[in-house]
C-alpha atoms as a PDB file:
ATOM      1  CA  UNK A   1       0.000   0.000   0.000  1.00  0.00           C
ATOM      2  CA  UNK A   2       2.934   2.554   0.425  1.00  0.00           C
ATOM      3  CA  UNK A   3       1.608   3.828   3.427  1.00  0.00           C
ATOM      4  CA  UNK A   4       2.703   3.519   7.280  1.00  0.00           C
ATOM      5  CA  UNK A   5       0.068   2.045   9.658  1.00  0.00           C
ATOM      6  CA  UNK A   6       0.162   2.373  13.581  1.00  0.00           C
ATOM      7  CA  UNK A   7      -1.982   0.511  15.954  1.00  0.00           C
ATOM      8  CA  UNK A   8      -3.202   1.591  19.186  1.00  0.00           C
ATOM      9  CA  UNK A   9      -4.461  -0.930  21.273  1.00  0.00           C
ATOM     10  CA  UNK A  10      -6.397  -0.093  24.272  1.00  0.00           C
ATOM     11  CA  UNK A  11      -5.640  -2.199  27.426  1.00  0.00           C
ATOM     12  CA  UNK A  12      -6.636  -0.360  30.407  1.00  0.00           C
ATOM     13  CA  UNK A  13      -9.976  -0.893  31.583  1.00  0.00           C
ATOM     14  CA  UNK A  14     -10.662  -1.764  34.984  1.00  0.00           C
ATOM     15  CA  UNK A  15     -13.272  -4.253  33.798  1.00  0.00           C
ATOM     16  CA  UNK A  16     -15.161  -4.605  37.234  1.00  0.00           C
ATOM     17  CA  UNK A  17     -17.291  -7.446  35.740  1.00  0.00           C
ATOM     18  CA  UNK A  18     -14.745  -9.911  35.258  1.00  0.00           C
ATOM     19  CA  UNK A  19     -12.458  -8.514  38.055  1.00  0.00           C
ATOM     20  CA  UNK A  20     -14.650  -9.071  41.195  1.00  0.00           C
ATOM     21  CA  UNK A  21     -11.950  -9.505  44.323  1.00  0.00           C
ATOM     22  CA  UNK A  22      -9.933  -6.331  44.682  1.00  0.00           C
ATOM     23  CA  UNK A  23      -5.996  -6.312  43.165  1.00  0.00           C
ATOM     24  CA  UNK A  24      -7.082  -9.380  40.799  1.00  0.00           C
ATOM     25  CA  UNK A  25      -6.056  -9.080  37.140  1.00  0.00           C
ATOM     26  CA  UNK A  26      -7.521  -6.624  34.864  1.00  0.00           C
ATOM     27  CA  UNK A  27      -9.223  -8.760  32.198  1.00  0.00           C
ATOM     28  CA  UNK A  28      -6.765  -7.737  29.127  1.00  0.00           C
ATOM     29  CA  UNK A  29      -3.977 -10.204  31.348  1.00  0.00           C
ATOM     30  CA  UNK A  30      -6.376 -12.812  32.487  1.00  0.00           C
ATOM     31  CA  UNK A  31      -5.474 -16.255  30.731  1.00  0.00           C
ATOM     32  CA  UNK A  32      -6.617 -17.483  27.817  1.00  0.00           C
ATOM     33  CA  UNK A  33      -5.602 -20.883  26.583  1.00  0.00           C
ATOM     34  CA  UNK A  34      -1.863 -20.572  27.852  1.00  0.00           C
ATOM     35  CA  UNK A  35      -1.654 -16.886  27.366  1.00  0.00           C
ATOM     36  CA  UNK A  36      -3.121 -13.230  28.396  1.00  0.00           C
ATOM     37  CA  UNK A  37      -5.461 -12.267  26.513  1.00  0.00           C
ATOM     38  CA  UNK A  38      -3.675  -8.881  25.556  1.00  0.00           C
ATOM     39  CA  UNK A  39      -0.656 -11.019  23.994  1.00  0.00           C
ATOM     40  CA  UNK A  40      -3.134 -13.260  21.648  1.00  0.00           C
ATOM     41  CA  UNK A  41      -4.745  -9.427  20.499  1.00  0.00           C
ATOM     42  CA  UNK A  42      -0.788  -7.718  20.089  1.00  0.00           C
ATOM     43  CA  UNK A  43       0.190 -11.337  18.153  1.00  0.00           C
ATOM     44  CA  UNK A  44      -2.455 -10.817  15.677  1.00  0.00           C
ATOM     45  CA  UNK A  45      -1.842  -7.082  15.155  1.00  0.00           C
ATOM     46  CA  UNK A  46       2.074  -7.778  15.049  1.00  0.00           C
ATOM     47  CA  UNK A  47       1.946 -10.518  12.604  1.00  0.00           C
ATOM     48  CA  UNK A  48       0.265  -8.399   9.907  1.00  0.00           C
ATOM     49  CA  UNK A  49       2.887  -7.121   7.399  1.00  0.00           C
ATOM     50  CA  UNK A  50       0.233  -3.935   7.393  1.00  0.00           C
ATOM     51  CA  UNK A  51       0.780  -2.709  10.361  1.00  0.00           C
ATOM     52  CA  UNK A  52       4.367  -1.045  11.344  1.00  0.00           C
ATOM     53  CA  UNK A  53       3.877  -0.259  14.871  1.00  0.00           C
ATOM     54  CA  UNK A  54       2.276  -0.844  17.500  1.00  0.00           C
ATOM     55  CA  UNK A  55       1.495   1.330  20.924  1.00  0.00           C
ATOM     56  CA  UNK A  56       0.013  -0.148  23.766  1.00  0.00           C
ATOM     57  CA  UNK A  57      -2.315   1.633  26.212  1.00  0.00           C
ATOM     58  CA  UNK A  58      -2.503   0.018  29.820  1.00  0.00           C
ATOM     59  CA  UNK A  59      -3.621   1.203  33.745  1.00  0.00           C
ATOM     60  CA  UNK A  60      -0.815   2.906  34.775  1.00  0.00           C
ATOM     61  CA  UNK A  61      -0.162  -0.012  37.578  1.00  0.00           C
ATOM     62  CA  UNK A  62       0.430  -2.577  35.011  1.00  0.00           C
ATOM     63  CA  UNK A  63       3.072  -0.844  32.738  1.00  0.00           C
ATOM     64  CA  UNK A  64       5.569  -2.984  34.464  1.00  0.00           C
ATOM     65  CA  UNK A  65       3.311  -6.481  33.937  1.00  0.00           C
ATOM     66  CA  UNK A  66       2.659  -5.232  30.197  1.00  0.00           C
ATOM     67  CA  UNK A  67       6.022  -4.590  29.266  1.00  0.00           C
ATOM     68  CA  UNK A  68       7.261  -7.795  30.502  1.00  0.00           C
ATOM     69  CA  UNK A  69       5.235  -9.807  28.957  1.00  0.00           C
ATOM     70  CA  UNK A  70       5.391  -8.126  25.582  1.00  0.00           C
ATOM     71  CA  UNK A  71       8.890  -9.341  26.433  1.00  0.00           C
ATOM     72  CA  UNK A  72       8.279 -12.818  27.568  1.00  0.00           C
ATOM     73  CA  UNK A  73       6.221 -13.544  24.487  1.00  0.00           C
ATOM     74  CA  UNK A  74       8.616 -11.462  22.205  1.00  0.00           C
ATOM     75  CA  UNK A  75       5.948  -9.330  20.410  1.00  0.00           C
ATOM     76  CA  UNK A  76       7.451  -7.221  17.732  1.00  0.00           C
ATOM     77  CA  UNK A  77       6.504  -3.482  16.605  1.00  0.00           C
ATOM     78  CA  UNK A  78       6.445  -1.987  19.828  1.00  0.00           C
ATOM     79  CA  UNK A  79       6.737   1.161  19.857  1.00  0.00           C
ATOM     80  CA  UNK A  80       5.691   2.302  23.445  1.00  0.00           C
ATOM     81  CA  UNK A  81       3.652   1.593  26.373  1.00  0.00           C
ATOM     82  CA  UNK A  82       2.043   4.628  27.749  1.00  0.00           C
ATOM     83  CA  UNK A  83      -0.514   5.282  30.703  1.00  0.00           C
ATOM     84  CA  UNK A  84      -4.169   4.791  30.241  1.00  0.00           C
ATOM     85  CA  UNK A  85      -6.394   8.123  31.001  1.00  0.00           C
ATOM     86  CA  UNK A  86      -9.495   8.170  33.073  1.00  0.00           C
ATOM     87  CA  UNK A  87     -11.575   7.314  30.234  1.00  0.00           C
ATOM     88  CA  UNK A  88     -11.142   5.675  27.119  1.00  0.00           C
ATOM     89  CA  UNK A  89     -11.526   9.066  25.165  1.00  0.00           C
ATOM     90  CA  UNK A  90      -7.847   9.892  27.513  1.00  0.00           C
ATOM     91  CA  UNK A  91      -6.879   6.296  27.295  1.00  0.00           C
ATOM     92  CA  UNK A  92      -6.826   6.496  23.188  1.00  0.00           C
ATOM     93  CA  UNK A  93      -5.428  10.654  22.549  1.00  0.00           C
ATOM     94  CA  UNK A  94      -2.326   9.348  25.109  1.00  0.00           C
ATOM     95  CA  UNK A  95      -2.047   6.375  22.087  1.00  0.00           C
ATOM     96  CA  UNK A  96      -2.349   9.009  19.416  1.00  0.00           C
ATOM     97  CA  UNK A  97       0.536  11.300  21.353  1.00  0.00           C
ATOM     98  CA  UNK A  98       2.681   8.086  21.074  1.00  0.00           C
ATOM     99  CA  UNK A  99       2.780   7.140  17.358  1.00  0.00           C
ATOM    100  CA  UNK A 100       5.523   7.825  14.983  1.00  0.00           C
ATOM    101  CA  UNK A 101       5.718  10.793  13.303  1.00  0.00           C
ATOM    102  CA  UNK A 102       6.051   8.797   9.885  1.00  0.00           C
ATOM    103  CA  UNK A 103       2.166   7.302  10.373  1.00  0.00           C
ATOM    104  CA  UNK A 104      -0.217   7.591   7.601  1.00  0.00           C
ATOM    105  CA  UNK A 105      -2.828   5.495   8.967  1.00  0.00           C
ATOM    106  CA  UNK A 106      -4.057   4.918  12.875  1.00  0.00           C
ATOM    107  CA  UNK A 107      -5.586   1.337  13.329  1.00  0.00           C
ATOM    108  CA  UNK A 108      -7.435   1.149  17.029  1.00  0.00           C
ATOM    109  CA  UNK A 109      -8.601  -1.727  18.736  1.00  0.00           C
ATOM    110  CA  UNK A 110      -9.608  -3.290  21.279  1.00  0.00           C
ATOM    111  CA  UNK A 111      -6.904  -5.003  23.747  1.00  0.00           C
ATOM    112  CA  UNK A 112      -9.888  -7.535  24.400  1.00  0.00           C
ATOM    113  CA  UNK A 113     -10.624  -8.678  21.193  1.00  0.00           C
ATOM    114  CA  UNK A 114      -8.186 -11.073  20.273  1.00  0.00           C
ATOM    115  CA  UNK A 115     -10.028 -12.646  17.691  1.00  0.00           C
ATOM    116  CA  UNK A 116      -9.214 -10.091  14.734  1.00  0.00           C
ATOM    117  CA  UNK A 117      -8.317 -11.245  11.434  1.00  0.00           C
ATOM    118  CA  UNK A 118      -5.719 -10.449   9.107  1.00  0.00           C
ATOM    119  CA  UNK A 119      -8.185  -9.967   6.453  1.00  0.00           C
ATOM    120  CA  UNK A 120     -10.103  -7.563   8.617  1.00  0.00           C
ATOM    121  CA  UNK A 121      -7.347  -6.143   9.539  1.00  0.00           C
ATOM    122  CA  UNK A 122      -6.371  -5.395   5.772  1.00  0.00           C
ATOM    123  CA  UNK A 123     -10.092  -4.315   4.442  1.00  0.00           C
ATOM    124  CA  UNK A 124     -10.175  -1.621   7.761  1.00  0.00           C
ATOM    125  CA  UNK A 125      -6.800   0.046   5.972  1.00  0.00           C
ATOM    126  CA  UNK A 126      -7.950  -0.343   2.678  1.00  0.00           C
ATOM    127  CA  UNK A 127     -11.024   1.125   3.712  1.00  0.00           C
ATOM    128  CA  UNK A 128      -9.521   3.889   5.832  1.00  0.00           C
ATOM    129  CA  UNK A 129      -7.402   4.940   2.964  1.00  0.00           C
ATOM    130  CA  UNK A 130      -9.673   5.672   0.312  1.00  0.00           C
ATOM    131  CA  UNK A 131     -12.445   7.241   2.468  1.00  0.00           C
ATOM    132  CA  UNK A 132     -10.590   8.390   5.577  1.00  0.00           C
ATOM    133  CA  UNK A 133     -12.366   6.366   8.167  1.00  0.00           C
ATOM    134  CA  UNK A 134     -13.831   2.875   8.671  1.00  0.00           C
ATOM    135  CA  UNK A 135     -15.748   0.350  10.910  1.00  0.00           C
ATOM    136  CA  UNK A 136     -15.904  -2.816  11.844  1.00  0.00           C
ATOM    137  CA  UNK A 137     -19.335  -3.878  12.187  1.00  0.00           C
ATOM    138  CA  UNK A 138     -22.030  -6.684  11.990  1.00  0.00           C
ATOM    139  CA  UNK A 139     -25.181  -6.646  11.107  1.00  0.00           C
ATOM    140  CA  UNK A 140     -27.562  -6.714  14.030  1.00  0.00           C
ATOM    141  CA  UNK A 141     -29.281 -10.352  14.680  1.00  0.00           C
ATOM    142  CA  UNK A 142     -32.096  -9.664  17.317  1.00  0.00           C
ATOM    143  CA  UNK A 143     -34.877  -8.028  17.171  1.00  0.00           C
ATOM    144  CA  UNK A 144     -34.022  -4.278  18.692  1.00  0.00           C
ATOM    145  CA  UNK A 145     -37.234  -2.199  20.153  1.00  0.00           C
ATOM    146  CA  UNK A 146     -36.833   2.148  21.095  1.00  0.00           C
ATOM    147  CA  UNK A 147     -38.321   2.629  24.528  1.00  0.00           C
ATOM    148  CA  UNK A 148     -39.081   5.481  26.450  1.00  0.00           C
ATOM    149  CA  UNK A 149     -37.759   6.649  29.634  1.00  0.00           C
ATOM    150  CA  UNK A 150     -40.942   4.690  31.526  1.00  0.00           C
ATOM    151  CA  UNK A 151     -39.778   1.549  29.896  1.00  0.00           C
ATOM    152  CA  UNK A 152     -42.684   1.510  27.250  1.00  0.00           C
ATOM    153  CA  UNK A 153     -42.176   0.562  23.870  1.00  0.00           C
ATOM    154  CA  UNK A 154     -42.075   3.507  21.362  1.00  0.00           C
ATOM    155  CA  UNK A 155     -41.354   1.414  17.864  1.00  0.00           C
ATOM    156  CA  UNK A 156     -39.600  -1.066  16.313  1.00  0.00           C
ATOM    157  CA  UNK A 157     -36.375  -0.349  14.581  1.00  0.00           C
ATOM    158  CA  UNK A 158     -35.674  -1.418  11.115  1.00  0.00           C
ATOM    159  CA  UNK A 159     -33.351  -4.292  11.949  1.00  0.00           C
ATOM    160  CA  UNK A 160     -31.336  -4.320   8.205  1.00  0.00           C
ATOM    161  CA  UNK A 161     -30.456  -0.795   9.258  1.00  0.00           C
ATOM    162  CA  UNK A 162     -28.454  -1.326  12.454  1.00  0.00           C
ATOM    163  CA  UNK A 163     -25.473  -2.708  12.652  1.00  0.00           C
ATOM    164  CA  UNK A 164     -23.146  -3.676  15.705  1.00  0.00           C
ATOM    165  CA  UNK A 165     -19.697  -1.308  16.365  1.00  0.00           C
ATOM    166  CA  UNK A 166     -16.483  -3.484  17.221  1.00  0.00           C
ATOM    167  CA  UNK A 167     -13.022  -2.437  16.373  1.00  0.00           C
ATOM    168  CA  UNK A 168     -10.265  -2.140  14.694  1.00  0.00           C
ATOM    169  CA  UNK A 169     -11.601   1.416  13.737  1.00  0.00           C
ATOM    170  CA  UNK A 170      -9.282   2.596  11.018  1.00  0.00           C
ATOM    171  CA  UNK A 171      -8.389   6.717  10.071  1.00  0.00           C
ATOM    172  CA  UNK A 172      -6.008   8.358   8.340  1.00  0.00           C
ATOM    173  CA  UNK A 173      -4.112   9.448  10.959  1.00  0.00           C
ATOM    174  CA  UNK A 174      -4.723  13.813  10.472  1.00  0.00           C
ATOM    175  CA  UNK A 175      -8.278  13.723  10.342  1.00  0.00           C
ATOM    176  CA  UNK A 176      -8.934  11.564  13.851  1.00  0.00           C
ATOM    177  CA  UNK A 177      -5.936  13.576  15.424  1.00  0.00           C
ATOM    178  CA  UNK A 178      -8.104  16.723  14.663  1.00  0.00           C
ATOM    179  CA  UNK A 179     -11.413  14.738  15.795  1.00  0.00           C
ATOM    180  CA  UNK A 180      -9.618  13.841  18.973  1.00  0.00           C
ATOM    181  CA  UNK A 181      -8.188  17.446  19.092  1.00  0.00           C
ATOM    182  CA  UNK A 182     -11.391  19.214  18.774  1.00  0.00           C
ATOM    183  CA  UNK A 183     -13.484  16.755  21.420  1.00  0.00           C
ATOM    184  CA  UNK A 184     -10.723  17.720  23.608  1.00  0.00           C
ATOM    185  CA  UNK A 185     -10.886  21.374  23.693  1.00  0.00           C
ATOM    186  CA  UNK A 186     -14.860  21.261  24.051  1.00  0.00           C
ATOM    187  CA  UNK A 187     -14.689  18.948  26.186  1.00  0.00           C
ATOM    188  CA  UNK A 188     -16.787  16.017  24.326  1.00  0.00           C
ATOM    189  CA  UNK A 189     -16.511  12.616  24.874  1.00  0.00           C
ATOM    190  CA  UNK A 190     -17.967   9.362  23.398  1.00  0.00           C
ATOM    191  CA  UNK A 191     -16.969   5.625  23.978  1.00  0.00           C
ATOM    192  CA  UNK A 192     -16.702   5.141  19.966  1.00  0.00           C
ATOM    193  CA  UNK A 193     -13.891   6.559  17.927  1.00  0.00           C
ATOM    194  CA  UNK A 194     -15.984   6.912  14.930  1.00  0.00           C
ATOM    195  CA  UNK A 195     -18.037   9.141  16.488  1.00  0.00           C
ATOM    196  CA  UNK A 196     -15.652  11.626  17.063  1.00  0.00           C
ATOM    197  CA  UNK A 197     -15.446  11.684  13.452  1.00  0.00           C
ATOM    198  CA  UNK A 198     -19.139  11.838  12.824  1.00  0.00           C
ATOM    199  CA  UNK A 199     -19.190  14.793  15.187  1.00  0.00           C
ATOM    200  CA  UNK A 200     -17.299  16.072  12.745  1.00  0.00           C
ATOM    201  CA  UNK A 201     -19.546  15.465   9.686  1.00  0.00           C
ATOM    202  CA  UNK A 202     -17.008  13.408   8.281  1.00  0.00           C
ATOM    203  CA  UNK A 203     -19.175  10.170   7.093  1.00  0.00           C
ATOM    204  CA  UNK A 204     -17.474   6.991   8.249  1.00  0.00           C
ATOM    205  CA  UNK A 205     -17.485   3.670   5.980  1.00  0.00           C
ATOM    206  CA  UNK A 206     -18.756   0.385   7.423  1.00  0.00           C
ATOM    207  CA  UNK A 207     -16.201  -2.746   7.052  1.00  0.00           C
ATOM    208  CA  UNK A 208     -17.893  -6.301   7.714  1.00  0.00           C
ATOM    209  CA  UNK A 209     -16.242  -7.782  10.869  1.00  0.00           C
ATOM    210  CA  UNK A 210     -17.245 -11.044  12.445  1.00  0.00           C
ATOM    211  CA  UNK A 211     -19.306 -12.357  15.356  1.00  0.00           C
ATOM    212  CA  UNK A 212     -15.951 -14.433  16.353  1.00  0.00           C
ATOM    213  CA  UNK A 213     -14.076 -10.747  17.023  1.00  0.00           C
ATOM    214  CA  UNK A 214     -15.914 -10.504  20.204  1.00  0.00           C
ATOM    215  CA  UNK A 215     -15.320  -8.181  22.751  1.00  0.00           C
ATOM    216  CA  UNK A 216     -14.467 -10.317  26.254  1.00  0.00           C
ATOM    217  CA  UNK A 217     -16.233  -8.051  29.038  1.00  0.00           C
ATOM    218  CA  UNK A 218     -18.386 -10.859  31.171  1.00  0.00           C
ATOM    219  CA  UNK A 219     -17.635 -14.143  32.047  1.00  0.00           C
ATOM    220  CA  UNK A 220     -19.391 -15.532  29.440  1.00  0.00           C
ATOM    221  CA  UNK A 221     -17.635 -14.108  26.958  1.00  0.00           C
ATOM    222  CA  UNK A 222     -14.862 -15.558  28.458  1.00  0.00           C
ATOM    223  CA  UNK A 223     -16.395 -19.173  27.928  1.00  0.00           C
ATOM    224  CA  UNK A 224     -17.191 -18.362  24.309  1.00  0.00           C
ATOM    225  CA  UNK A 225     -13.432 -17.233  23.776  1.00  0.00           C
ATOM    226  CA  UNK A 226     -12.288 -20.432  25.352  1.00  0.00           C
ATOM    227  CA  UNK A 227     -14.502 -22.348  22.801  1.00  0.00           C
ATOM    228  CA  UNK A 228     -13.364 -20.162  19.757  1.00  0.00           C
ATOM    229  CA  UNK A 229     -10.159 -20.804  21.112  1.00  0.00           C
ATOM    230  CA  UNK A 230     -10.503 -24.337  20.983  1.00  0.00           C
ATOM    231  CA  UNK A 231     -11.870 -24.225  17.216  1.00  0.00           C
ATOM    232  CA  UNK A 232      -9.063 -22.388  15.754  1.00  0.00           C
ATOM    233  CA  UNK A 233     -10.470 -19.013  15.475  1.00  0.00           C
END
């Protein structure tokens, strides 16, 4: 492609609902299979010949636990470990601060979805590249009803229009360091790095993901990686 990608992986959420007994493991290092689940994510990401670099966001009390086991498991492309922020929004501009000045393209996921694949890694560049910005999504499978604030039913949503956000969320690198630049100064925030961008009005083009490249926040999803694990995913 000619052009110099950077991912930021995010890796330092407290996640309080699979982290129950106080000083337990965050869930990005809790084990899965016979290795964190953080290393399976950065082993994906640094085995794509896409992506040049790689900066990992963690709780500032595990810097020490995530560099040495980006050691341990010799994971290549590192450029630098840096502090998580209060909230993701902080978490993900500290990432953006860390890059190389050389980037063309900003690739961020997700320390918690370690089921990404190299050819959705690939399509979210692609994507990113011709049209500035891009998301991995799937299309929505239940049924998904608008309530009001007195938990009544207002309508039905058109199910073939909604689709489900995951990451890797792909930009050229300029336009979501202005997006993050701007939220910043007004003091916006949002849990979704496309939105930034659609804040913006810059319009942001789906990629297909998959319903493997799960997000593990419960214990359940825990058990499902486990399985998907097992199968080879």
């Amino acid at each position: 492609m000619g052009k110099r990608t950077a991912a930021v992986v995010v890796a330092g959420g407290a996640g309080r609902r699979l982290r129950p007994k106080r000083g337990a493991l965050r869930k990005p290092y809790l084990i899965l299979g016979t290795r964190p689940i953080l290393i399976h994510t950065l082993k994906k990401l640094s085995g794509s010949i896409l992506v040049d670099e790689i900066v990992v966001v963690c709780h500032r009390q595990d810097i020490g636990r995530c560099r040495s086991l980006i050691k341990r498991f010799k994971i290549p492309k590192i450029k630098g470990i840096v502090a998580g922020g209060r909230e993701r929004f902080d978490s993900v501009f500290n990432g953006l601060k860390a890059i190389g000045e050389n980037i063309d393209i900003v690739l961020i996921h997700d320390g918690v979805r370690p089921f990404l694949s190299h050819d959705l890694i690939k399509r979210s560049i692609e994507v990113a590249l011709r049209h500035g910005a891009s998301l991995a999504a799937v299309p929505v499978k239940p049924t998904v009803k608008f309530v009001d604030k007195k938990g009544f039913v207002v309508r039905t949503l058109k199910r073939d229009l909604l689709w489900e956000a995951q990451t890797p969320q792909a930009f050229k690198r300029e336009l979501i360091t202005k997006a993050y630049k701007r939220a910043g100064a007004k003091g916006v925030r949002a849990t979704d790095d496309t939105a930034l961008v659609e804040r913006m009005g810059h319009k942001v083009r789906l990629v297909t993901g998959s319903y493997d490249n799960i997000k593990i926040t419960t214990r359940e999803d825990l058990k499902l990686a486990k399985v998907l694990l097992k199968d080879g995913r």
